[in-house]
C-alpha atoms as a PDB file:
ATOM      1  CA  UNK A   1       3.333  -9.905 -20.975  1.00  0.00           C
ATOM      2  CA  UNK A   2       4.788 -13.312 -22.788  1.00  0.00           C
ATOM      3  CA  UNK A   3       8.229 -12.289 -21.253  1.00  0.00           C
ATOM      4  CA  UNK A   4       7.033 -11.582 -17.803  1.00  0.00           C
ATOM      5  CA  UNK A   5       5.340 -14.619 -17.285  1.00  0.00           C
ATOM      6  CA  UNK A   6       8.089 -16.719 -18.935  1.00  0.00           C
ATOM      7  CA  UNK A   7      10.273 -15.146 -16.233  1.00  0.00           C
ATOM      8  CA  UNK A   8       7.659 -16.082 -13.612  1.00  0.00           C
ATOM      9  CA  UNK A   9       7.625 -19.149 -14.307  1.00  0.00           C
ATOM     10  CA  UNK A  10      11.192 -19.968 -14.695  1.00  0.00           C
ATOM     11  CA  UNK A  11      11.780 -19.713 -11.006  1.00  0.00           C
ATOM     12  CA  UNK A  12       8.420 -20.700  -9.535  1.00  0.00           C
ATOM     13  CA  UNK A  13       8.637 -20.301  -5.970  1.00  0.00           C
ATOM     14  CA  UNK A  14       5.099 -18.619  -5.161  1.00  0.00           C
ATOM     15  CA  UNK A  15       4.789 -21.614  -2.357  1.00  0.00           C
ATOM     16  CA  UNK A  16       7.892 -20.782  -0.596  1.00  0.00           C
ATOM     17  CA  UNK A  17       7.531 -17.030  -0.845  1.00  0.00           C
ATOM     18  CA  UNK A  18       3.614 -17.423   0.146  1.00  0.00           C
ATOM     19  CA  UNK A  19       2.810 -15.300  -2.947  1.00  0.00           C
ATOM     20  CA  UNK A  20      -0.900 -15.201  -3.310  1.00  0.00           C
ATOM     21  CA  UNK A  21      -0.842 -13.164  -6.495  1.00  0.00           C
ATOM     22  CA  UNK A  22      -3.342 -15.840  -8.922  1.00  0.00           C
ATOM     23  CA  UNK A  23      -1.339 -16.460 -12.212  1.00  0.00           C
ATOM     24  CA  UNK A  24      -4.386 -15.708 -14.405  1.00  0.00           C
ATOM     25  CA  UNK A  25      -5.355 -13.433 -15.565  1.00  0.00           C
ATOM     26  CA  UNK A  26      -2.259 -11.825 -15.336  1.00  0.00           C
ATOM     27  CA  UNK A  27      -2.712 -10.056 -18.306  1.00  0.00           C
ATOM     28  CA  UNK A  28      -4.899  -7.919 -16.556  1.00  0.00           C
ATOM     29  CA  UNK A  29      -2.790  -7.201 -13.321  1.00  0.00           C
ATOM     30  CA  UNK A  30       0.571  -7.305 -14.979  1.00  0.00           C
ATOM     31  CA  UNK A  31       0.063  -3.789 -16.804  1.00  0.00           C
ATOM     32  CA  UNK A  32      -1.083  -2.366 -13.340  1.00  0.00           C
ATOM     33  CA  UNK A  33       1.580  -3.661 -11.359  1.00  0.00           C
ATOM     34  CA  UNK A  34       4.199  -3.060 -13.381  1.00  0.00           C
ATOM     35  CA  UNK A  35       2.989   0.657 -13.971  1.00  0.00           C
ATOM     36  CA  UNK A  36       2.840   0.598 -17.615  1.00  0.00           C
ATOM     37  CA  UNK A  37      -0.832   1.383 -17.698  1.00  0.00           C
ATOM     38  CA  UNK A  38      -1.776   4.817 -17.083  1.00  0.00           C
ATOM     39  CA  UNK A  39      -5.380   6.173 -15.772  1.00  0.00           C
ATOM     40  CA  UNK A  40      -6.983   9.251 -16.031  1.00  0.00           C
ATOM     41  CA  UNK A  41      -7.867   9.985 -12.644  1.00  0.00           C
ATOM     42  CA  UNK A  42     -11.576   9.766 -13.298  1.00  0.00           C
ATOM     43  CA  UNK A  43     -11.401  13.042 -14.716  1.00  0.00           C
ATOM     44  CA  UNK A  44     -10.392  14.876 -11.302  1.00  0.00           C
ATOM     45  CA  UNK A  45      -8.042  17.439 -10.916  1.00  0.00           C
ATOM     46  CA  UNK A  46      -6.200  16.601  -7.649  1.00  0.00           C
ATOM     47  CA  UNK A  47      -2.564  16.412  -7.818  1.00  0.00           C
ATOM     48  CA  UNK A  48      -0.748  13.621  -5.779  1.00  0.00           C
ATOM     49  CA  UNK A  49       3.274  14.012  -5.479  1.00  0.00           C
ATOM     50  CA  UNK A  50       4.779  10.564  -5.090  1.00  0.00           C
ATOM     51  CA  UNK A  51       7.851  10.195  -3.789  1.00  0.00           C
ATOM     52  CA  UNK A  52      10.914   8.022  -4.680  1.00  0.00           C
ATOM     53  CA  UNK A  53      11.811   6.245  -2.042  1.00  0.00           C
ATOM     54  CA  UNK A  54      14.203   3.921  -3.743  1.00  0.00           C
ATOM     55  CA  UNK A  55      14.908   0.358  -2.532  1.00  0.00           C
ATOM     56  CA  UNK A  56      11.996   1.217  -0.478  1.00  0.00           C
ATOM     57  CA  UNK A  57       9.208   0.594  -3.251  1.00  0.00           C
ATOM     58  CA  UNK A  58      10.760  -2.493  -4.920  1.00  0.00           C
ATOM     59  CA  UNK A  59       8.826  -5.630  -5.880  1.00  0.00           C
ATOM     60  CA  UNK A  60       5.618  -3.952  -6.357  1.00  0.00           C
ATOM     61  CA  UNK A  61       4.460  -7.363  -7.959  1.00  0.00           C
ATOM     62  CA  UNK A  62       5.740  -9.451  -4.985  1.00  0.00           C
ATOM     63  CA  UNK A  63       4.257  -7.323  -2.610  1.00  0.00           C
ATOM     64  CA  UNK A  64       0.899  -6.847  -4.461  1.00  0.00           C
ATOM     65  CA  UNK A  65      -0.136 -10.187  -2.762  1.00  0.00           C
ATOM     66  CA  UNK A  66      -1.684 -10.128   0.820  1.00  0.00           C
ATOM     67  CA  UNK A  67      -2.489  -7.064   3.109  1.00  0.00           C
ATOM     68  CA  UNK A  68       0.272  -5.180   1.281  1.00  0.00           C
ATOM     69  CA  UNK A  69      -1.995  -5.125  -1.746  1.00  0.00           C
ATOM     70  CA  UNK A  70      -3.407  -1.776  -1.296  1.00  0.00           C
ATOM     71  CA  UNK A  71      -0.065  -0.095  -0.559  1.00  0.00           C
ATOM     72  CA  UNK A  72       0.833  -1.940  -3.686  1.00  0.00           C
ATOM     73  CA  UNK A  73      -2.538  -0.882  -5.243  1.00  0.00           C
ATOM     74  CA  UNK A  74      -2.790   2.800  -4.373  1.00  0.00           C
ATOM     75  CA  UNK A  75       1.327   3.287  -5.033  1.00  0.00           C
ATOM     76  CA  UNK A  76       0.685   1.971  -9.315  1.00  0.00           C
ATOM     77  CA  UNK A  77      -2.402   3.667  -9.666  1.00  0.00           C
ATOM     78  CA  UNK A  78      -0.855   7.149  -8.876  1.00  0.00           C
ATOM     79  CA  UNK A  79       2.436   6.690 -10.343  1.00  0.00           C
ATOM     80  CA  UNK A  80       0.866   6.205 -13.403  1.00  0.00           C
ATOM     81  CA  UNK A  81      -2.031   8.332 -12.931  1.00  0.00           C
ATOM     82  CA  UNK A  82      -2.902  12.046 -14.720  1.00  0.00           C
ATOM     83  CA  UNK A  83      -3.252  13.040 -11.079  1.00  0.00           C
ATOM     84  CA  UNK A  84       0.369  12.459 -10.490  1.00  0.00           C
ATOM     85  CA  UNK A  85       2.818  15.765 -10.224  1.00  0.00           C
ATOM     86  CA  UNK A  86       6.184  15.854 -10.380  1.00  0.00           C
ATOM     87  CA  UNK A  87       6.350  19.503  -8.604  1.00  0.00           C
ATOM     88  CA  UNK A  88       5.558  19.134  -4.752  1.00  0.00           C
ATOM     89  CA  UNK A  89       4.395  22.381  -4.942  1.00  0.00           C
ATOM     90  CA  UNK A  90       1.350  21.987  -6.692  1.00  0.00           C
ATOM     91  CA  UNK A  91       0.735  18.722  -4.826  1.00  0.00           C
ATOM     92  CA  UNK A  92      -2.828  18.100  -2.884  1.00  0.00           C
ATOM     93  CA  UNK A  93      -1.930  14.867  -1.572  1.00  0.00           C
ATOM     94  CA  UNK A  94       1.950  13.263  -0.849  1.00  0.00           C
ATOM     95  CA  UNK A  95       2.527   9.474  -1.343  1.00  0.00           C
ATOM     96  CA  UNK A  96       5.184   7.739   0.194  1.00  0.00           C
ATOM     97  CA  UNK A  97       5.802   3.822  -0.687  1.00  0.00           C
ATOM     98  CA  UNK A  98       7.740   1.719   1.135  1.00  0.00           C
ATOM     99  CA  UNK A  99       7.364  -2.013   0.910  1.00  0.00           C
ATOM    100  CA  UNK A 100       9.523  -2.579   3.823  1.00  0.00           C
ATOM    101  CA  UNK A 101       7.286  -4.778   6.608  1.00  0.00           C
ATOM    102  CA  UNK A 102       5.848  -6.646   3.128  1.00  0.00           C
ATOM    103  CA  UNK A 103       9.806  -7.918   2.468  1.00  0.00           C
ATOM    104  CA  UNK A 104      10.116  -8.738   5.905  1.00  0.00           C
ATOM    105  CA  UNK A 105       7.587 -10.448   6.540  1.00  0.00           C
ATOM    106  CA  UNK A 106       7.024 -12.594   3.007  1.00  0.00           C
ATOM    107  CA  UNK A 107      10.500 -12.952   2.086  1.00  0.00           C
ATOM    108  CA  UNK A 108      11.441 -17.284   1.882  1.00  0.00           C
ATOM    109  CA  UNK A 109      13.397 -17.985   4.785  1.00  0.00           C
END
């Protein structure tokens, strides 16, 4: 967490990038975001395939600010999640992220 917020705030441009993500506490969101923190999916069984989209689904952090937030939100929570399969096959549900409109739109011109 130390590292990540070092690099945060190395190049501090939440102003110009209208980043609404509050710096504290962090050390609660950061885990999330980053998808380092698994869940258990409340103890259900459904299975959600989530597909990589590539370039698509970068800057979950970034893009966890604003109305993108639940894209963001929903997107961490099953990647990390028990519910998550990797076989499409056994998949209730399909997730697809793509942060594209949410790098349009907040990117610093």
């Amino acid at each position: 967490f130390a590292g990540a917020l070092h690099m945060l705030m190395k190049n501090n441009k939440t102003v110009e990038a209208n980043w609404t993500l509050p710096l504290e506490p962090l050390d609660l969101q950061l885990p999330f975001f980053l998808g380092v923190r698994g869940n258990d999916c409340q103890g259900s069984k459904l299975k959600v395939f989530v597909y990589d989209t590539g370039n698509f689904s970068l800057g979950s952090l970034f893009c966890s600010a604003g109305q993108w937030g639940v894209e963001v939100a929903l997107h961490r929570y099953f990647a990390a999640s028990a519910c998550r399969t990797l076989d499409p096959d056994e998949a209730d549900f399909f997730l697809v992220p793509d942060y594209r409109a949410c790098h349009y739109h907040m990117a610093p011109t």
